[in-house]
Protein backbone atom coordinates (compact mmCIF):
# COMPACT_ATOMS: atom_id res chain seq x y z
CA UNK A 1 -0.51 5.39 -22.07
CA UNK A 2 -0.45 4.00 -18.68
CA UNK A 3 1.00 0.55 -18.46
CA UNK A 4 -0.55 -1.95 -16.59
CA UNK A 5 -2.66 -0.03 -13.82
CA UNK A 6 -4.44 -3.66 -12.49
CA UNK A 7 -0.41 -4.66 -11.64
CA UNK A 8 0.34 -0.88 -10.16
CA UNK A 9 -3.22 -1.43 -7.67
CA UNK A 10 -1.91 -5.19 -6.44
CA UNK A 11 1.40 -4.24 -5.38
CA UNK A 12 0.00 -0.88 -3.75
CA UNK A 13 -2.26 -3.28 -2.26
CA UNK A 14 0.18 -5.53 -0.55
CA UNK A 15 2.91 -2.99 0.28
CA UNK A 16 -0.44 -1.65 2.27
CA UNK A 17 -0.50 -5.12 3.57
CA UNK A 18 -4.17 -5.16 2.37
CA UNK A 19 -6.38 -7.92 1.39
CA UNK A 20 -8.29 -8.38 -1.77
CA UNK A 21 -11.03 -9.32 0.71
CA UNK A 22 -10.71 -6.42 2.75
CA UNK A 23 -10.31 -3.82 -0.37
CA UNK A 24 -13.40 -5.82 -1.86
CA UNK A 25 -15.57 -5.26 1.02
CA UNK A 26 -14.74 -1.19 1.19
CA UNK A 27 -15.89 -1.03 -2.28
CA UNK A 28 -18.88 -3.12 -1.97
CA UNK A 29 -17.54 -5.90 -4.37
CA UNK A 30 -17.17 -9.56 -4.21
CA UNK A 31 -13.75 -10.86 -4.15
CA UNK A 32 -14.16 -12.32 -7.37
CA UNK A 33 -14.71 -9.18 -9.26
CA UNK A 34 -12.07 -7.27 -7.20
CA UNK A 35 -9.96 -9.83 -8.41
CA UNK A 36 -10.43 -9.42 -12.16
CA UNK A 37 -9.60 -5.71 -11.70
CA UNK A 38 -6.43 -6.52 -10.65
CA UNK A 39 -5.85 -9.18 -12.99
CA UNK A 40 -6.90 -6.94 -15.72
CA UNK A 41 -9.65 -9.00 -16.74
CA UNK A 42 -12.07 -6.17 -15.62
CA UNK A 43 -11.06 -2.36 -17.00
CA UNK A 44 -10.36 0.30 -14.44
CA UNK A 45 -12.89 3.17 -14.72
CA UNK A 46 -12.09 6.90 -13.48
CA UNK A 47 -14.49 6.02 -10.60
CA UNK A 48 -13.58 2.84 -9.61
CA UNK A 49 -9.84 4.83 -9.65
CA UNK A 50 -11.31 7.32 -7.13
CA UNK A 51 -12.30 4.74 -4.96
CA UNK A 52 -9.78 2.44 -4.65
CA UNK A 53 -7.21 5.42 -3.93
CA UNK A 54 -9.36 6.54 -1.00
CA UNK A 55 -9.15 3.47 0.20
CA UNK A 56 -5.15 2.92 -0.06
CA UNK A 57 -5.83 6.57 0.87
CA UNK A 58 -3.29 8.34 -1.77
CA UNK A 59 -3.60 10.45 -4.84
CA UNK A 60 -4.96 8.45 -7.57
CA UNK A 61 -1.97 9.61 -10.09
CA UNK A 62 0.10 8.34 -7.44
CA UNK A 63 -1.15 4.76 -7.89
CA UNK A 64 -1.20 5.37 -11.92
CA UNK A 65 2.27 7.10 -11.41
CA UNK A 66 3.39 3.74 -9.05
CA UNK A 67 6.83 2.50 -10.06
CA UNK A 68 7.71 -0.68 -7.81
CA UNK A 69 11.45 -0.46 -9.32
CA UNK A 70 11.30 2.70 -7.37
CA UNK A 71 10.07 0.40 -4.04
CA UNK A 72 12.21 -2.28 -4.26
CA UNK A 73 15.91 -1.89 -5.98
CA UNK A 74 17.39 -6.17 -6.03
CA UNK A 75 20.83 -5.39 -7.18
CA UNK A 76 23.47 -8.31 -6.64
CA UNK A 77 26.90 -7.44 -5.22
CA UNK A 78 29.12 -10.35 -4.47
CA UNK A 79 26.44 -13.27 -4.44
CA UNK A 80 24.66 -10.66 -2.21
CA UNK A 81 20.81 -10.02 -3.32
CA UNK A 82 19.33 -6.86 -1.22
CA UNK A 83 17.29 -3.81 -0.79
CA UNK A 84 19.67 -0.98 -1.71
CA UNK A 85 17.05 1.87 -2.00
CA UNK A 86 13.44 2.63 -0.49
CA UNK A 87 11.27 5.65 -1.80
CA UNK A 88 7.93 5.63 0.20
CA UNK A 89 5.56 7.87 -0.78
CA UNK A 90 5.61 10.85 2.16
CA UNK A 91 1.60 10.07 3.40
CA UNK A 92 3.28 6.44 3.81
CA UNK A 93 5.95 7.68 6.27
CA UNK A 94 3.75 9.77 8.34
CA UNK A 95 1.71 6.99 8.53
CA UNK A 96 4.29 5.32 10.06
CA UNK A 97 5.62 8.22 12.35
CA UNK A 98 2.50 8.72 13.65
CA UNK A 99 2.14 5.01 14.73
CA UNK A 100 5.50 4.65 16.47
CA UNK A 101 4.80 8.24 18.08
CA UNK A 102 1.18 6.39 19.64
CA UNK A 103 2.89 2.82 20.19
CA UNK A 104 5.28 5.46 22.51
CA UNK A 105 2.73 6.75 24.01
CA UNK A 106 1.29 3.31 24.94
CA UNK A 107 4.63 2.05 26.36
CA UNK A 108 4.58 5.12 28.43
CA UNK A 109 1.08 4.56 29.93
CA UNK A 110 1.70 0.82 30.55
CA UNK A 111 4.66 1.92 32.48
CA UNK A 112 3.02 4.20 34.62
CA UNK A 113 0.12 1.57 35.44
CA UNK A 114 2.92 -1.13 35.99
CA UNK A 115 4.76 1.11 38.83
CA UNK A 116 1.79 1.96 40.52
């Protein structure tokens, strides 16, 4: 069994900095019933699955799969309360590389125009 999938899509959601809005919208839902699917007051269907993972665009046994502990390891040491250990999913970190690699790009146009 699966524990809590409605919990698994909110915090997928807002690592993705995503709004309820903005997921509502993509799947042609009001807020309101977005909202009770990740409150669990609505049950998750295969299809309604499918979609949301498109739209967080990952692997929907990646979102059923989703372990924040995994995320975000709070340990204590010495009063101190920290990340100690970040697993991204891979499509997450190419994500990312891919957006530095055009931000570069960008600073290296706007360089160009600014000495000419």
């Amino acid at each position: 069994m699966i524990n809590k999938p409605h919990l698994k899509i909110k915090q997928i959601r807002e690592l993705k900095n995503l709004t309820q809005d903005s997921v509502a919208a993509k799947l042609d839902l009001s807020t309101r019933a977005y909202s009770k699917i990740e409150t669990g007051e609505t049950q998750l269907t295969i299809n309604r699955l499918n979609e949301i993972s498109a739209i967080f665009e990952i692997d929907p046994m990646e979102i059923l799969g989703f372990d924040d502990k995994q995320v975000f390891n709070n340990c204590k040491q010495d009063g101190y309360i920290g990340i100690n250990h970040i697993n991204l999913p891979e499509k997450l970190v190419l994500q990312y590389e891919e957006t530095i690699q055009a931000l570069k790009e960008q600073i290296q146009l706007l360089k160009l125009l600014q000495d000419k």
